[in-house]
PDB file of N, CA and C in Angstrom:
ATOM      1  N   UNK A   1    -125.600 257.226 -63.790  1.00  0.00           N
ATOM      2  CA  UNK A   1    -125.398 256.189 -62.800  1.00  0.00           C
ATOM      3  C   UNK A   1    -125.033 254.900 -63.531  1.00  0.00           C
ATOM      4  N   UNK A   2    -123.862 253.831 -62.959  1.00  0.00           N
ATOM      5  CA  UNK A   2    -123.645 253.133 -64.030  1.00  0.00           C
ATOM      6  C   UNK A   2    -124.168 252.003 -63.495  1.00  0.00           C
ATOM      7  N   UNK A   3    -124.266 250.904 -64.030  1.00  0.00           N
ATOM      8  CA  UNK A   3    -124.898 249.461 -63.819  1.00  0.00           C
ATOM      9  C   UNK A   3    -124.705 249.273 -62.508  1.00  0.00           C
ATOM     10  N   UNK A   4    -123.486 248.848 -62.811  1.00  0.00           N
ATOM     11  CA  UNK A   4    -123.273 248.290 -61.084  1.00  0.00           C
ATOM     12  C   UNK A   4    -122.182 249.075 -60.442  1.00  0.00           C
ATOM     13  N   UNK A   5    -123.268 249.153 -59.149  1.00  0.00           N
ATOM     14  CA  UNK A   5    -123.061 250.917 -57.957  1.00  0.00           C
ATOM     15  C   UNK A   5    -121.983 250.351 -57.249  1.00  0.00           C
ATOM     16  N   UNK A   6    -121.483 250.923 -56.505  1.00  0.00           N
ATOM     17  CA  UNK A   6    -120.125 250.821 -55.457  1.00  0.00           C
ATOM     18  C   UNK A   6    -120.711 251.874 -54.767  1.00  0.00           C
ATOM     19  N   UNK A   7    -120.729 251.594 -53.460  1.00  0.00           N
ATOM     20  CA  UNK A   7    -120.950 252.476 -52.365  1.00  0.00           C
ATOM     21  C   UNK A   7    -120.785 254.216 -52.578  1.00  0.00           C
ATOM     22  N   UNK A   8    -118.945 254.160 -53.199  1.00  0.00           N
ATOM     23  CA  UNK A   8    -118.843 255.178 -53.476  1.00  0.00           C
ATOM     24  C   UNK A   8    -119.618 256.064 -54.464  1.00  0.00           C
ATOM     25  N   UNK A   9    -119.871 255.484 -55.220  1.00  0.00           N
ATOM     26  CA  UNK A   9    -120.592 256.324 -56.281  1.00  0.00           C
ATOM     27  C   UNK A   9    -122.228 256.506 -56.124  1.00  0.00           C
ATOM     28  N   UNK A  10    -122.879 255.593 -54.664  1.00  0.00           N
ATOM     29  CA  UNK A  10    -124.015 256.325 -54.559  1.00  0.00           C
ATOM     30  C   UNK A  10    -123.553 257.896 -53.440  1.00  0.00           C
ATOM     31  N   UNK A  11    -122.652 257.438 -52.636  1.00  0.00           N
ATOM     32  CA  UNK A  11    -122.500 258.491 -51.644  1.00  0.00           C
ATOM     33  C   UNK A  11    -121.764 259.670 -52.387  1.00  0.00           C
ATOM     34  N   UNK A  12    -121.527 259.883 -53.464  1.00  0.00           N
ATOM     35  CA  UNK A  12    -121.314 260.838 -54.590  1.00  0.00           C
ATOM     36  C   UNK A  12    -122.051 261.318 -55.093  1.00  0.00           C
ATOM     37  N   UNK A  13    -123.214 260.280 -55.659  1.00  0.00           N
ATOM     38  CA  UNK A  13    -124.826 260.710 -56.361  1.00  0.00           C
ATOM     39  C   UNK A  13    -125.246 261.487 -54.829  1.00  0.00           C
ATOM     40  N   UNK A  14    -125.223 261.303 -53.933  1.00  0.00           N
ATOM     41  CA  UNK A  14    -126.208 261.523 -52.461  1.00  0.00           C
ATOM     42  C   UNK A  14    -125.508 262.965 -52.627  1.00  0.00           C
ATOM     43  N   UNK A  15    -124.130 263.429 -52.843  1.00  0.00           N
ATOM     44  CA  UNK A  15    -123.742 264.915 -52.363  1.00  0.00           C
ATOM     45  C   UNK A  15    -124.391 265.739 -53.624  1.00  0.00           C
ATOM     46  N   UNK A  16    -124.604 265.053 -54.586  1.00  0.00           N
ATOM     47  CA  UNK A  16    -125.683 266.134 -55.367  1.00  0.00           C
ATOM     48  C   UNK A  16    -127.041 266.480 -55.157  1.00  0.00           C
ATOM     49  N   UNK A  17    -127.308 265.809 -54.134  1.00  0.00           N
ATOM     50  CA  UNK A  17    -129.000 265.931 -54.178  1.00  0.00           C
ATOM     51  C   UNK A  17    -128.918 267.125 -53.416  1.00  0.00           C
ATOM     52  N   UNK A  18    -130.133 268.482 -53.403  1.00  0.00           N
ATOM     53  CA  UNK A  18    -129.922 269.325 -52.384  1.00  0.00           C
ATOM     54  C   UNK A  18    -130.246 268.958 -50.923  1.00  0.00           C
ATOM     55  N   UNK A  19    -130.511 269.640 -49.954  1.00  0.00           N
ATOM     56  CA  UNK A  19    -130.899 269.137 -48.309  1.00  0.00           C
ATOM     57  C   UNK A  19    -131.860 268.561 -48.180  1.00  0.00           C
ATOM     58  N   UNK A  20    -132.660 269.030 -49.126  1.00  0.00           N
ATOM     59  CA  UNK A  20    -134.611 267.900 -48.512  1.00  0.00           C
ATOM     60  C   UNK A  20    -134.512 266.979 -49.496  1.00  0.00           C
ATOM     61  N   UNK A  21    -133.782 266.817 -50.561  1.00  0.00           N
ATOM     62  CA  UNK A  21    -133.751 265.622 -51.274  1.00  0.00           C
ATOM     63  C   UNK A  21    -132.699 264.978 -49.825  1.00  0.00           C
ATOM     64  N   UNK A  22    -132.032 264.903 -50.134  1.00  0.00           N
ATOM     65  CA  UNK A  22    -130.877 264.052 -48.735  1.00  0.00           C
ATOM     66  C   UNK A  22    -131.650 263.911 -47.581  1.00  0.00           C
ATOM     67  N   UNK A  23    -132.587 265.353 -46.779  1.00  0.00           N
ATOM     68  CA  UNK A  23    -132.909 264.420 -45.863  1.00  0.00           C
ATOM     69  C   UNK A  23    -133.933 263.590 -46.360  1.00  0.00           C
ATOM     70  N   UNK A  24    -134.754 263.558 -46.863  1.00  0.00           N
ATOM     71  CA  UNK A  24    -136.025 262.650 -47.498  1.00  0.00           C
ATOM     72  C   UNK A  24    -135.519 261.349 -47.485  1.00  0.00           C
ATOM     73  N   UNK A  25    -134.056 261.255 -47.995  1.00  0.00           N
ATOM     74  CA  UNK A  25    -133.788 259.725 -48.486  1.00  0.00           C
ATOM     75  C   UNK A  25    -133.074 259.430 -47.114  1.00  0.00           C
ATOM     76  N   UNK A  26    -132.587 260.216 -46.078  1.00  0.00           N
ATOM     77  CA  UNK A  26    -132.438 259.897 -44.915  1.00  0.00           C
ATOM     78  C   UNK A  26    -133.401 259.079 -44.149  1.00  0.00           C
ATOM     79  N   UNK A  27    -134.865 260.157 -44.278  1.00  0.00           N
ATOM     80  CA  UNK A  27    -135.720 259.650 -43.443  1.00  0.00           C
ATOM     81  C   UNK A  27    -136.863 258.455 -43.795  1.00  0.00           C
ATOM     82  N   UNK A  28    -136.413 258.427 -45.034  1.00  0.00           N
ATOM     83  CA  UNK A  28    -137.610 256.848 -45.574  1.00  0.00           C
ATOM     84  C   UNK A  28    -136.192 255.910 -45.341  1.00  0.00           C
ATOM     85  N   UNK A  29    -135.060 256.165 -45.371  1.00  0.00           N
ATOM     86  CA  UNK A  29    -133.862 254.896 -44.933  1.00  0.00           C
ATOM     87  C   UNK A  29    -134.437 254.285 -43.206  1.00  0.00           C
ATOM     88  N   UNK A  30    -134.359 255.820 -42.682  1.00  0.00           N
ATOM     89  CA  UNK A  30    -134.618 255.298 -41.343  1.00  0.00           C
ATOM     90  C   UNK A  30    -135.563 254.791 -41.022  1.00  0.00           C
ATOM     91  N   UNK A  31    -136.536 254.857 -41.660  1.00  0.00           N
ATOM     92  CA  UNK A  31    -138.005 254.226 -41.653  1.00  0.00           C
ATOM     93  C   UNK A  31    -137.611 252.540 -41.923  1.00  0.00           C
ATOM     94  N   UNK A  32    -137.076 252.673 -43.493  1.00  0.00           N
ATOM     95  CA  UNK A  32    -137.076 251.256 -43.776  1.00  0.00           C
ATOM     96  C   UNK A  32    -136.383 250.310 -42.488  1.00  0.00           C
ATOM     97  N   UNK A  33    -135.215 250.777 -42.267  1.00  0.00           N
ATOM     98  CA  UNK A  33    -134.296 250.259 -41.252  1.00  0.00           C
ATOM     99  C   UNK A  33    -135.067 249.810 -39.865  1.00  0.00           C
ATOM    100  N   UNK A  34    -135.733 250.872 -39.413  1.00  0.00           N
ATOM    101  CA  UNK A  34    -136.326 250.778 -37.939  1.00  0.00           C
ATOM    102  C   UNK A  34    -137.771 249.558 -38.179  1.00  0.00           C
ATOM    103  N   UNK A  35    -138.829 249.469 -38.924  1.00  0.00           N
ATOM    104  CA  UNK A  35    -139.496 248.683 -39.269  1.00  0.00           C
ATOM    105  C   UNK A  35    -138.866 247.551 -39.458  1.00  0.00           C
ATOM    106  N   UNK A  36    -137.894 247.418 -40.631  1.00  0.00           N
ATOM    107  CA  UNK A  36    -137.041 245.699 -40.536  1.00  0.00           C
ATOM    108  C   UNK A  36    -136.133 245.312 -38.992  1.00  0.00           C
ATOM    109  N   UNK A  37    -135.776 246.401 -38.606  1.00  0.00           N
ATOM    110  CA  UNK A  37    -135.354 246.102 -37.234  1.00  0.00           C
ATOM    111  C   UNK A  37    -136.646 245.682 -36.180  1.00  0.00           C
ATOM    112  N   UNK A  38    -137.265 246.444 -36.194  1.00  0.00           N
ATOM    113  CA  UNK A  38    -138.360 246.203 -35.138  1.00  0.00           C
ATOM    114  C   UNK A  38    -139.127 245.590 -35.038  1.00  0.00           C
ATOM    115  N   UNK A  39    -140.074 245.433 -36.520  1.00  0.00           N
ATOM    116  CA  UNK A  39    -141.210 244.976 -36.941  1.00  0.00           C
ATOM    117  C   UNK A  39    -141.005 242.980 -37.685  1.00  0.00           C
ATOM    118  N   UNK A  40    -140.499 243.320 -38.792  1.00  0.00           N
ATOM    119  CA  UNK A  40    -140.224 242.567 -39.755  1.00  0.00           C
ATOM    120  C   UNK A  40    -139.318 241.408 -39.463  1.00  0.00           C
ATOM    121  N   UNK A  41    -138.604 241.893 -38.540  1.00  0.00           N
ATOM    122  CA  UNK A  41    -137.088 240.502 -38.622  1.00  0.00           C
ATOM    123  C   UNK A  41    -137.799 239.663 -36.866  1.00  0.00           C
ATOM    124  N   UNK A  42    -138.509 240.484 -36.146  1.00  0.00           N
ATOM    125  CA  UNK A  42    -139.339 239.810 -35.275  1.00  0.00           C
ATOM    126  C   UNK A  42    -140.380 239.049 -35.620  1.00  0.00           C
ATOM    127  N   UNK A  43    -141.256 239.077 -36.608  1.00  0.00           N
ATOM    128  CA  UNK A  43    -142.109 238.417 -36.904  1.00  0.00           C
ATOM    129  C   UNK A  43    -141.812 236.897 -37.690  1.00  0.00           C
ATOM    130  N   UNK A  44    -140.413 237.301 -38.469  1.00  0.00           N
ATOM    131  CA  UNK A  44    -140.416 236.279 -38.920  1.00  0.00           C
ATOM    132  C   UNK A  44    -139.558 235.078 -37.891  1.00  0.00           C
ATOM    133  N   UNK A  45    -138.673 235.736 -36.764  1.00  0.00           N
ATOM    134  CA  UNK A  45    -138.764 234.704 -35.649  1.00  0.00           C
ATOM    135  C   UNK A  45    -140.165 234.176 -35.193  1.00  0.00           C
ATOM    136  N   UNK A  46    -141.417 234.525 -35.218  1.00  0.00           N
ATOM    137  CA  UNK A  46    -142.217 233.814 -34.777  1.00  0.00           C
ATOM    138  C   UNK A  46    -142.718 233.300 -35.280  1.00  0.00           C
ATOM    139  N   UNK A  47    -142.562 233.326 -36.894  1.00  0.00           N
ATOM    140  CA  UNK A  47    -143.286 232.469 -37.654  1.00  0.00           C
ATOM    141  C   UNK A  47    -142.008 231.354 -37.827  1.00  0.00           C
ATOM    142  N   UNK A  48    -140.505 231.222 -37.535  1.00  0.00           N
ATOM    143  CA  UNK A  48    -139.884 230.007 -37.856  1.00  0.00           C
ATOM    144  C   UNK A  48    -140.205 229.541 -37.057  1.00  0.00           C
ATOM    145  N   UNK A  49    -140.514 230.177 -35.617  1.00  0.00           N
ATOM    146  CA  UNK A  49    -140.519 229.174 -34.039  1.00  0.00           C
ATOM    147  C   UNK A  49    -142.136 228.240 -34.656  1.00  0.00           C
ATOM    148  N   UNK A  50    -143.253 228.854 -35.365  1.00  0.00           N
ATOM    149  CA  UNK A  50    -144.830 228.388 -35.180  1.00  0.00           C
ATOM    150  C   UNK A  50    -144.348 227.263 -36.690  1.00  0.00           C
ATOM    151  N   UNK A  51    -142.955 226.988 -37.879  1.00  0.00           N
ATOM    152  CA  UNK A  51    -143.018 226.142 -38.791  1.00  0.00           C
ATOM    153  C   UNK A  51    -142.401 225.088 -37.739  1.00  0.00           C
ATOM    154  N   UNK A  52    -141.077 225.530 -37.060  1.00  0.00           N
ATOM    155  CA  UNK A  52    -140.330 224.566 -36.179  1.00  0.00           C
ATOM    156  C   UNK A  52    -141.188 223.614 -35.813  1.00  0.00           C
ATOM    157  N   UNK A  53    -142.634 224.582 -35.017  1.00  0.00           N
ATOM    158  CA  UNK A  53    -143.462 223.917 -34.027  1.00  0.00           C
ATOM    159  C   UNK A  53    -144.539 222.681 -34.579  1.00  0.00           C
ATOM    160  N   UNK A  54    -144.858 223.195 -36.162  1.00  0.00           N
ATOM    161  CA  UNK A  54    -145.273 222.460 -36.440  1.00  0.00           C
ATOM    162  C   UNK A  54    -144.996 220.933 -37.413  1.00  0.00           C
ATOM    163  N   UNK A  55    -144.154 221.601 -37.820  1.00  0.00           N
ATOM    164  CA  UNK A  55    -142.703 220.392 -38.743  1.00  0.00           C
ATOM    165  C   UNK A  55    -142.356 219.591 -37.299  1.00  0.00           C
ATOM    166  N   UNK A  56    -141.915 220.145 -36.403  1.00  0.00           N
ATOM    167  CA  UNK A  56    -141.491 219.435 -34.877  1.00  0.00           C
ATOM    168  C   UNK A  56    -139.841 219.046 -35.140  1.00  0.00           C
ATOM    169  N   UNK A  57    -139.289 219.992 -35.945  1.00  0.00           N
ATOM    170  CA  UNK A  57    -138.286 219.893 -36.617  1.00  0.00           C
ATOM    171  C   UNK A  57    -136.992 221.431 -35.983  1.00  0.00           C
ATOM    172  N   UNK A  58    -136.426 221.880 -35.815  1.00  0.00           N
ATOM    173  CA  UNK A  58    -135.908 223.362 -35.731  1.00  0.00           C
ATOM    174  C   UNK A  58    -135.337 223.170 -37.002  1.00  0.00           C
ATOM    175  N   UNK A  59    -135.436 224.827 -37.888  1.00  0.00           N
ATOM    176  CA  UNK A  59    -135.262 225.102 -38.509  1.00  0.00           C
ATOM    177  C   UNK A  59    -134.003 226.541 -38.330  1.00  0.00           C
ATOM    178  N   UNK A  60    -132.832 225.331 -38.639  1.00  0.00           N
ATOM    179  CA  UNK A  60    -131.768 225.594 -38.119  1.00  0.00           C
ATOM    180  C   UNK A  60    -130.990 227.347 -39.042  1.00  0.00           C
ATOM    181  N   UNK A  61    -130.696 226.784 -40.634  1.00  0.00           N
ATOM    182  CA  UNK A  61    -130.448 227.526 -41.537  1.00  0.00           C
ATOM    183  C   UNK A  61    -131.275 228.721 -41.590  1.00  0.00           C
ATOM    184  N   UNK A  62    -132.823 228.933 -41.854  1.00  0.00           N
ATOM    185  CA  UNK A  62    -134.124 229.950 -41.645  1.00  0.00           C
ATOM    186  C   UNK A  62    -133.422 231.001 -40.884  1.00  0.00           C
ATOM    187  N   UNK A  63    -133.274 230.230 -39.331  1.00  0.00           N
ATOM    188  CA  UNK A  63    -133.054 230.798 -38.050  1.00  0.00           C
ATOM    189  C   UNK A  63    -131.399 231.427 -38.128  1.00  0.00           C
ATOM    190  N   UNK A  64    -130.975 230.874 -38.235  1.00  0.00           N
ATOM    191  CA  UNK A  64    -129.431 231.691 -38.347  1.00  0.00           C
ATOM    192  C   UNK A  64    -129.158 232.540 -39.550  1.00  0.00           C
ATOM    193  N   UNK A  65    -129.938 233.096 -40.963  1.00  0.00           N
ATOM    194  CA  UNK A  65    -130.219 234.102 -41.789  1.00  0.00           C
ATOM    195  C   UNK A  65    -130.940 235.018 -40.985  1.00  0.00           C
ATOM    196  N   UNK A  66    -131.779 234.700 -40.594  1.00  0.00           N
ATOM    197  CA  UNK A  66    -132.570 235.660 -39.924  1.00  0.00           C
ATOM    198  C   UNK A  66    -131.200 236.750 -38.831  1.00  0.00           C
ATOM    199  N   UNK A  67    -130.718 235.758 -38.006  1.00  0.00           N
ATOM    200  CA  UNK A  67    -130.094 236.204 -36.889  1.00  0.00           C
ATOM    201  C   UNK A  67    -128.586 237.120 -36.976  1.00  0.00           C
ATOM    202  N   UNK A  68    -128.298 236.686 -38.468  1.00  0.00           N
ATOM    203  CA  UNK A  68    -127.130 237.018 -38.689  1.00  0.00           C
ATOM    204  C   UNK A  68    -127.933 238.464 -39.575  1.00  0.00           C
ATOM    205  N   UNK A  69    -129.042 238.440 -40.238  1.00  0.00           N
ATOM    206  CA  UNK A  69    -129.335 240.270 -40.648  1.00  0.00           C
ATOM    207  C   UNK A  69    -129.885 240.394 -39.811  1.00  0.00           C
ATOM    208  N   UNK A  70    -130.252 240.272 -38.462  1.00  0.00           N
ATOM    209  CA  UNK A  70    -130.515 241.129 -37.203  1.00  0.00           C
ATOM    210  C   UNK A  70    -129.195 241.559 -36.447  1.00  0.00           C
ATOM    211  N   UNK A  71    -128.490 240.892 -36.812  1.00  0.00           N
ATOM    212  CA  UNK A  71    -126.602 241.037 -35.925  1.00  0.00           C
ATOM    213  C   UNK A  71    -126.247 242.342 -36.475  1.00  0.00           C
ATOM    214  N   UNK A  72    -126.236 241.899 -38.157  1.00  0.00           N
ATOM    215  CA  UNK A  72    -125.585 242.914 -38.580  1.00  0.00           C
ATOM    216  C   UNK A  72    -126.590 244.186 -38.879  1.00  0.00           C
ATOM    217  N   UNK A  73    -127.602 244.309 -39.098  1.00  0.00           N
ATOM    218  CA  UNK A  73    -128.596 245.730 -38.899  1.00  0.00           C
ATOM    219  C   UNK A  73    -127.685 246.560 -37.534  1.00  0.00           C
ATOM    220  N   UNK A  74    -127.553 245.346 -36.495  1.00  0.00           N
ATOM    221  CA  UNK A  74    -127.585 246.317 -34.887  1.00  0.00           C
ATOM    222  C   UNK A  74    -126.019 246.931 -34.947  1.00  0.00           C
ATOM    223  N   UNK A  75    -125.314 246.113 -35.549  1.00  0.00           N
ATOM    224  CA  UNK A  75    -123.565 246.297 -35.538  1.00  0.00           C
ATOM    225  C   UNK A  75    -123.390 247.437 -36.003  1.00  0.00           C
ATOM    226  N   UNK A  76    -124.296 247.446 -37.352  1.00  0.00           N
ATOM    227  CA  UNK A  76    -123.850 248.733 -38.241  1.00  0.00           C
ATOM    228  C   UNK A  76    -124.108 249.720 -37.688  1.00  0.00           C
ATOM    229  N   UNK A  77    -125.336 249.820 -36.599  1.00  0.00           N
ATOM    230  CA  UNK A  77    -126.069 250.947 -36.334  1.00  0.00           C
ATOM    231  C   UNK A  77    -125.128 251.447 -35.537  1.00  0.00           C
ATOM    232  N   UNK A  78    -124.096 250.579 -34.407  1.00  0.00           N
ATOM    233  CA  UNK A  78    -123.498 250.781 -33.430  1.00  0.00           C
ATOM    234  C   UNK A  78    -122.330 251.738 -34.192  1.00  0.00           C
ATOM    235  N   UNK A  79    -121.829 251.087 -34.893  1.00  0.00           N
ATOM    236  CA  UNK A  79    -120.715 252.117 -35.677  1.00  0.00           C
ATOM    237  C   UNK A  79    -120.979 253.157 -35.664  1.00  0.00           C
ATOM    238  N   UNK A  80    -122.074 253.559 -36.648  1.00  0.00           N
ATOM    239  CA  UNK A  80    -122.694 254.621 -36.957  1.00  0.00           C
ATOM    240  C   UNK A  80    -122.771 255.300 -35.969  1.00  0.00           C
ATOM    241  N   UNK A  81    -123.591 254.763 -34.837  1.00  0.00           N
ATOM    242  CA  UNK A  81    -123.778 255.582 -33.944  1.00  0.00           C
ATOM    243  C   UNK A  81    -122.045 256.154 -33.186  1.00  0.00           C
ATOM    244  N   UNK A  82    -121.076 255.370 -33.043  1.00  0.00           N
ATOM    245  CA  UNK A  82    -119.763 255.764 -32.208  1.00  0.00           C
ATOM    246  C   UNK A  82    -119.456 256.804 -33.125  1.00  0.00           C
ATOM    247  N   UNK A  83    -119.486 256.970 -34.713  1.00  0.00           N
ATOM    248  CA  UNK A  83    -118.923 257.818 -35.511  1.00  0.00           C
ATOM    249  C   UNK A  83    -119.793 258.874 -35.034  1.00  0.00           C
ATOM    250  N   UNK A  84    -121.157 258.990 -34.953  1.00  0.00           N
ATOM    251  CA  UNK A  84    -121.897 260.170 -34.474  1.00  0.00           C
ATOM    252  C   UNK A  84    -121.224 260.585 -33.696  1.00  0.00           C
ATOM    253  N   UNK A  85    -121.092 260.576 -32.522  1.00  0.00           N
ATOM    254  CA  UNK A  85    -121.093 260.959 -31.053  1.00  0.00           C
ATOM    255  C   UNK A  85    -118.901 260.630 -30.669  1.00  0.00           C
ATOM    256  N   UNK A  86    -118.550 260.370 -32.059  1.00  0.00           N
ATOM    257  CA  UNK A  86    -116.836 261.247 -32.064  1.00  0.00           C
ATOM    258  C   UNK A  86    -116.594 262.568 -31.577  1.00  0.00           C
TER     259      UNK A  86
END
């Protein structure tokens, strides 16, 4: 594996692994993914809204990182999902 990966060359490393290696790294992906989707990128909206609240300030930059890897988590998924269901 060389220093620095390019997409392609992990999804190359991925066709060597056998089926329960692949799904394994499937299913701790989907794990990671669904927790930062669900769990993680919600909480930290409520903790900018409870600094906002207490600075009495909005915390403009925080809030639009946050919003833009919640955009793109859901975008990608959408792809993904239209390529599924081709």
């Amino acid at each position: 594996m060389p220093i620095v990966t390019f997409p392609e060359d992990v999804l190359t490393l991925m066709k060597t692994y056998d089926e329960a290696e692949r799904e394994a790294h499937y299913e701790q992906s989907f794990k990671i993914l669904f927790q930062l989707n669900q769990f993680i990128l919600p909480a930290f909206y409520i903790l900018l809204f409870t600094i906002s609240l207490l600075l009495r300030e909005v915390q403009y930059l925080p809030i639009a990182i946050v919003v833009f890897i919640h955009l793109y988590i859901n975008v990608v998924n959408i792809s993904m999902i239209k390529k599924y269901f081709k």
